[in-house]
N, C-alpha and C. Protein backbone atom coordinates (compact mmCIF):
# COMPACT_ATOMS: atom_id res chain seq x y z
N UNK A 1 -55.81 -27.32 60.53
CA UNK A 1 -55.45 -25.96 60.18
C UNK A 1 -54.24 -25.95 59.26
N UNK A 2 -53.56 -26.64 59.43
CA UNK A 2 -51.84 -26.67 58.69
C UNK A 2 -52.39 -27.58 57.03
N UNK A 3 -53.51 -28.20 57.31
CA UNK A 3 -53.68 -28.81 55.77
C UNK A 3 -54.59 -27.67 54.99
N UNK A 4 -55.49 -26.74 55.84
CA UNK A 4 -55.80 -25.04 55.13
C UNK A 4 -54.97 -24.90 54.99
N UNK A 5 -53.97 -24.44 55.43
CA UNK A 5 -53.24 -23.06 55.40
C UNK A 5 -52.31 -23.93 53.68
N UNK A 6 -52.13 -25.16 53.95
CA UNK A 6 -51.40 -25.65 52.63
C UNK A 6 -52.43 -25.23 51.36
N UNK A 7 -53.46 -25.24 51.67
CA UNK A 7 -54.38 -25.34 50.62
C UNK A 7 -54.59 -23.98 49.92
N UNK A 8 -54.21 -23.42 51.03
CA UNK A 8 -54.46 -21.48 50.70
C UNK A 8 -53.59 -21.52 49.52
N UNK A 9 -52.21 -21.59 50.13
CA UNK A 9 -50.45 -21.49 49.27
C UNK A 9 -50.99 -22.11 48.15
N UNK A 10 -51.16 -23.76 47.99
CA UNK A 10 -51.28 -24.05 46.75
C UNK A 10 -52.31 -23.29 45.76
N UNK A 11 -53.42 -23.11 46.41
CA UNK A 11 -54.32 -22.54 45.28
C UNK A 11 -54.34 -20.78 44.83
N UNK A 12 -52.92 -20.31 45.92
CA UNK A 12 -52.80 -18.90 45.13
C UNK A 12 -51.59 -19.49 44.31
N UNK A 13 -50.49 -21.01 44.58
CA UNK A 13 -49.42 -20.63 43.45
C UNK A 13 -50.19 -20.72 42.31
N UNK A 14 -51.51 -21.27 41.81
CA UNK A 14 -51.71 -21.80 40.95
C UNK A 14 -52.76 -20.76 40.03
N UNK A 15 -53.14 -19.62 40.93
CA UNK A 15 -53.56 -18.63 40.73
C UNK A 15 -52.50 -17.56 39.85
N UNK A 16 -51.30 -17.53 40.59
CA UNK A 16 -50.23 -17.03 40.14
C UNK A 16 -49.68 -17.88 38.92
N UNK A 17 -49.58 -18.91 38.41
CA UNK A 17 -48.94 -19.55 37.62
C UNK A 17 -49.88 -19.96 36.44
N UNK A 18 -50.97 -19.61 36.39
CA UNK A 18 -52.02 -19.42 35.40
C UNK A 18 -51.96 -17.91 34.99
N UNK A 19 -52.14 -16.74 35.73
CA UNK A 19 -51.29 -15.65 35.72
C UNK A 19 -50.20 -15.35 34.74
N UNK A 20 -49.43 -15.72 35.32
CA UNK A 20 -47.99 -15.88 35.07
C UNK A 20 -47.52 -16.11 33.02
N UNK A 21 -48.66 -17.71 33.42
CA UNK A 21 -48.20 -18.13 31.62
C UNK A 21 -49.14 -17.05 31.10
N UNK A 22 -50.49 -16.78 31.68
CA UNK A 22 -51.27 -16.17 30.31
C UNK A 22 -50.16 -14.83 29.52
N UNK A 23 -50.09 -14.17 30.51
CA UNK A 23 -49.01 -12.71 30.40
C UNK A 23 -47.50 -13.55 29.65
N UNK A 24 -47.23 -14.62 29.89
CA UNK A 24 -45.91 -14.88 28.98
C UNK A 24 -46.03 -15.16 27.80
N UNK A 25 -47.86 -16.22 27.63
CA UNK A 25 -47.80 -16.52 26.40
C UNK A 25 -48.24 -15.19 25.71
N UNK A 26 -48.80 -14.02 25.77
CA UNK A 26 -49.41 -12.94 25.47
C UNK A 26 -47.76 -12.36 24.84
N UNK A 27 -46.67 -12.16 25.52
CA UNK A 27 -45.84 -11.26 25.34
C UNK A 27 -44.79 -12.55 24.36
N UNK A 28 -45.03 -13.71 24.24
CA UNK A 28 -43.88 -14.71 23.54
C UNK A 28 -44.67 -15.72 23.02
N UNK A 29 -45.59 -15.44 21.99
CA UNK A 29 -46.78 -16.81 21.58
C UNK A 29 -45.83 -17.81 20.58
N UNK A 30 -44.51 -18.08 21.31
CA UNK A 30 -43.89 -19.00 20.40
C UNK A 30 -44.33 -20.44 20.48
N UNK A 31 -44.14 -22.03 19.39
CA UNK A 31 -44.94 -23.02 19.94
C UNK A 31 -44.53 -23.57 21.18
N UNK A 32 -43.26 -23.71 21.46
CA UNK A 32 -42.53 -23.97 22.41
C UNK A 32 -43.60 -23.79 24.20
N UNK A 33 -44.14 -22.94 24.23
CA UNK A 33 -45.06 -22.24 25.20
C UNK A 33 -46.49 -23.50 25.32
N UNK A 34 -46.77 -23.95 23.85
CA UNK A 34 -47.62 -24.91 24.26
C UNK A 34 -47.81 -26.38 25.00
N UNK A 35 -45.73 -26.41 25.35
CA UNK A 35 -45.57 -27.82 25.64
C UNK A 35 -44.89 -27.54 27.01
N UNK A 36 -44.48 -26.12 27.33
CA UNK A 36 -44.24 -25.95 28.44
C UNK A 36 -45.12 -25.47 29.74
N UNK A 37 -45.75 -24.86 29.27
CA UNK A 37 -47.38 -24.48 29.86
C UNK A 37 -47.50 -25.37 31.11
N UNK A 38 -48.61 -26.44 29.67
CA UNK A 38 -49.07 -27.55 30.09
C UNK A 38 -47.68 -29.03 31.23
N UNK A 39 -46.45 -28.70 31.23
CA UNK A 39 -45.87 -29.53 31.53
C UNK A 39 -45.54 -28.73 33.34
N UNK A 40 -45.15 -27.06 33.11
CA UNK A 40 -45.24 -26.93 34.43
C UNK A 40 -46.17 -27.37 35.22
N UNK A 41 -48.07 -26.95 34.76
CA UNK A 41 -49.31 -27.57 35.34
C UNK A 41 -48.97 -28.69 36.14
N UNK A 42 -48.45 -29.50 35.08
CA UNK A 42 -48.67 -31.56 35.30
C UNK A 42 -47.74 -31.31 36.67
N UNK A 43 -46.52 -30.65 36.82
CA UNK A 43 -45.12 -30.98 37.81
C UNK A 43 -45.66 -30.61 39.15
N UNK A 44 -46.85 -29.15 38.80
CA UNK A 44 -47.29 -28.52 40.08
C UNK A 44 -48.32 -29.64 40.34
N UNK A 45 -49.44 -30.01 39.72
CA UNK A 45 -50.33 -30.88 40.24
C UNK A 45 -49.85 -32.14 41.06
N UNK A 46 -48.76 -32.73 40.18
CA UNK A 46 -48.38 -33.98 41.42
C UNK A 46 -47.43 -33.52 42.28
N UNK A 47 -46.90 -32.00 42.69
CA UNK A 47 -46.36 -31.73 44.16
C UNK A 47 -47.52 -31.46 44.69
N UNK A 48 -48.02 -31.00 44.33
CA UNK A 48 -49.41 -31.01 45.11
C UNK A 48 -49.96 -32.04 45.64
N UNK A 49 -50.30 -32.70 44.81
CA UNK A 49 -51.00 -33.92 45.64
C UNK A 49 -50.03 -34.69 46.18
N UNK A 50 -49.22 -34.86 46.06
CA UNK A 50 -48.02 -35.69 46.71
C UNK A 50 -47.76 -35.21 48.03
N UNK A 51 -47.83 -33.46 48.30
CA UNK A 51 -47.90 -33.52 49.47
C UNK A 51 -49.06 -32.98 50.61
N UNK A 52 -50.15 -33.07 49.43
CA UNK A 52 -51.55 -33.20 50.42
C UNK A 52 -51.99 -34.50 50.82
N UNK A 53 -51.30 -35.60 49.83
CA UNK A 53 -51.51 -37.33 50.60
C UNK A 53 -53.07 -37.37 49.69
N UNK A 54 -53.37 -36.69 48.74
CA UNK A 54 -54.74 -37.49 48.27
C UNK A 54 -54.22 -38.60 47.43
N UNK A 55 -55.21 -39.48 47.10
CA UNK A 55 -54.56 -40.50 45.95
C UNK A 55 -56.12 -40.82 45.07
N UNK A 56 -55.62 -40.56 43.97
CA UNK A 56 -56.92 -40.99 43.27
C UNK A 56 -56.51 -41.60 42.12
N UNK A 57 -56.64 -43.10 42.22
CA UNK A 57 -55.87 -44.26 41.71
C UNK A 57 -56.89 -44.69 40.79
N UNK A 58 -56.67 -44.95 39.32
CA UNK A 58 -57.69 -45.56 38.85
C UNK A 58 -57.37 -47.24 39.08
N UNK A 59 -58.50 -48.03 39.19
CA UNK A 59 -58.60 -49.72 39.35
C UNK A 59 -59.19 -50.10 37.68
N UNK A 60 -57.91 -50.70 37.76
CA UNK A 60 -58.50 -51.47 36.17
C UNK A 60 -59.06 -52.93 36.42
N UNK A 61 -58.30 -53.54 37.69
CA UNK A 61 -59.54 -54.93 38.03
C UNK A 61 -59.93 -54.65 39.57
N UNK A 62 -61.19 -55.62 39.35
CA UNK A 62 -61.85 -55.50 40.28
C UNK A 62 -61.17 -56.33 41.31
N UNK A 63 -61.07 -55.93 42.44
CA UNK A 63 -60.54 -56.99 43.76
C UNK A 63 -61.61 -57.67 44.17
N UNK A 64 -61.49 -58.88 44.53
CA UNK A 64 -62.46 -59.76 45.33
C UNK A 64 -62.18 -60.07 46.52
């Protein structure tokens, strides 16, 4: 229940923060907006997963 209830929060901040930029970039389409956008996304995605514990690791060799 406590890993829902995390899941709720994260997927309305992200509801809100998609939100959020469209209405900022709408009211300030400066370029600056295209590198900040995308950089909040990246900061929220790995608190996110960092503290849901998924890991999705790419393997560049194979283990034997």
């Amino acid at each position: 229940m406590k890993l829902f209830l995390k899941c709720i929060i994260y997927l309305l901040l992200i509801v809100c923060l998609a939100a959020a930029s469209i209405l900022l970039y709408k009211a300030h389409p400066e370029v600056q907006l295209a590198f900040i956008i995308p950089g909040i996304f990246i900061f929220a995605y790995s608190m996110i997963s960092d503290d849901i514990s998924v890991k999705h690791r790419l393997r560049f060799s194979k283990e034997k």
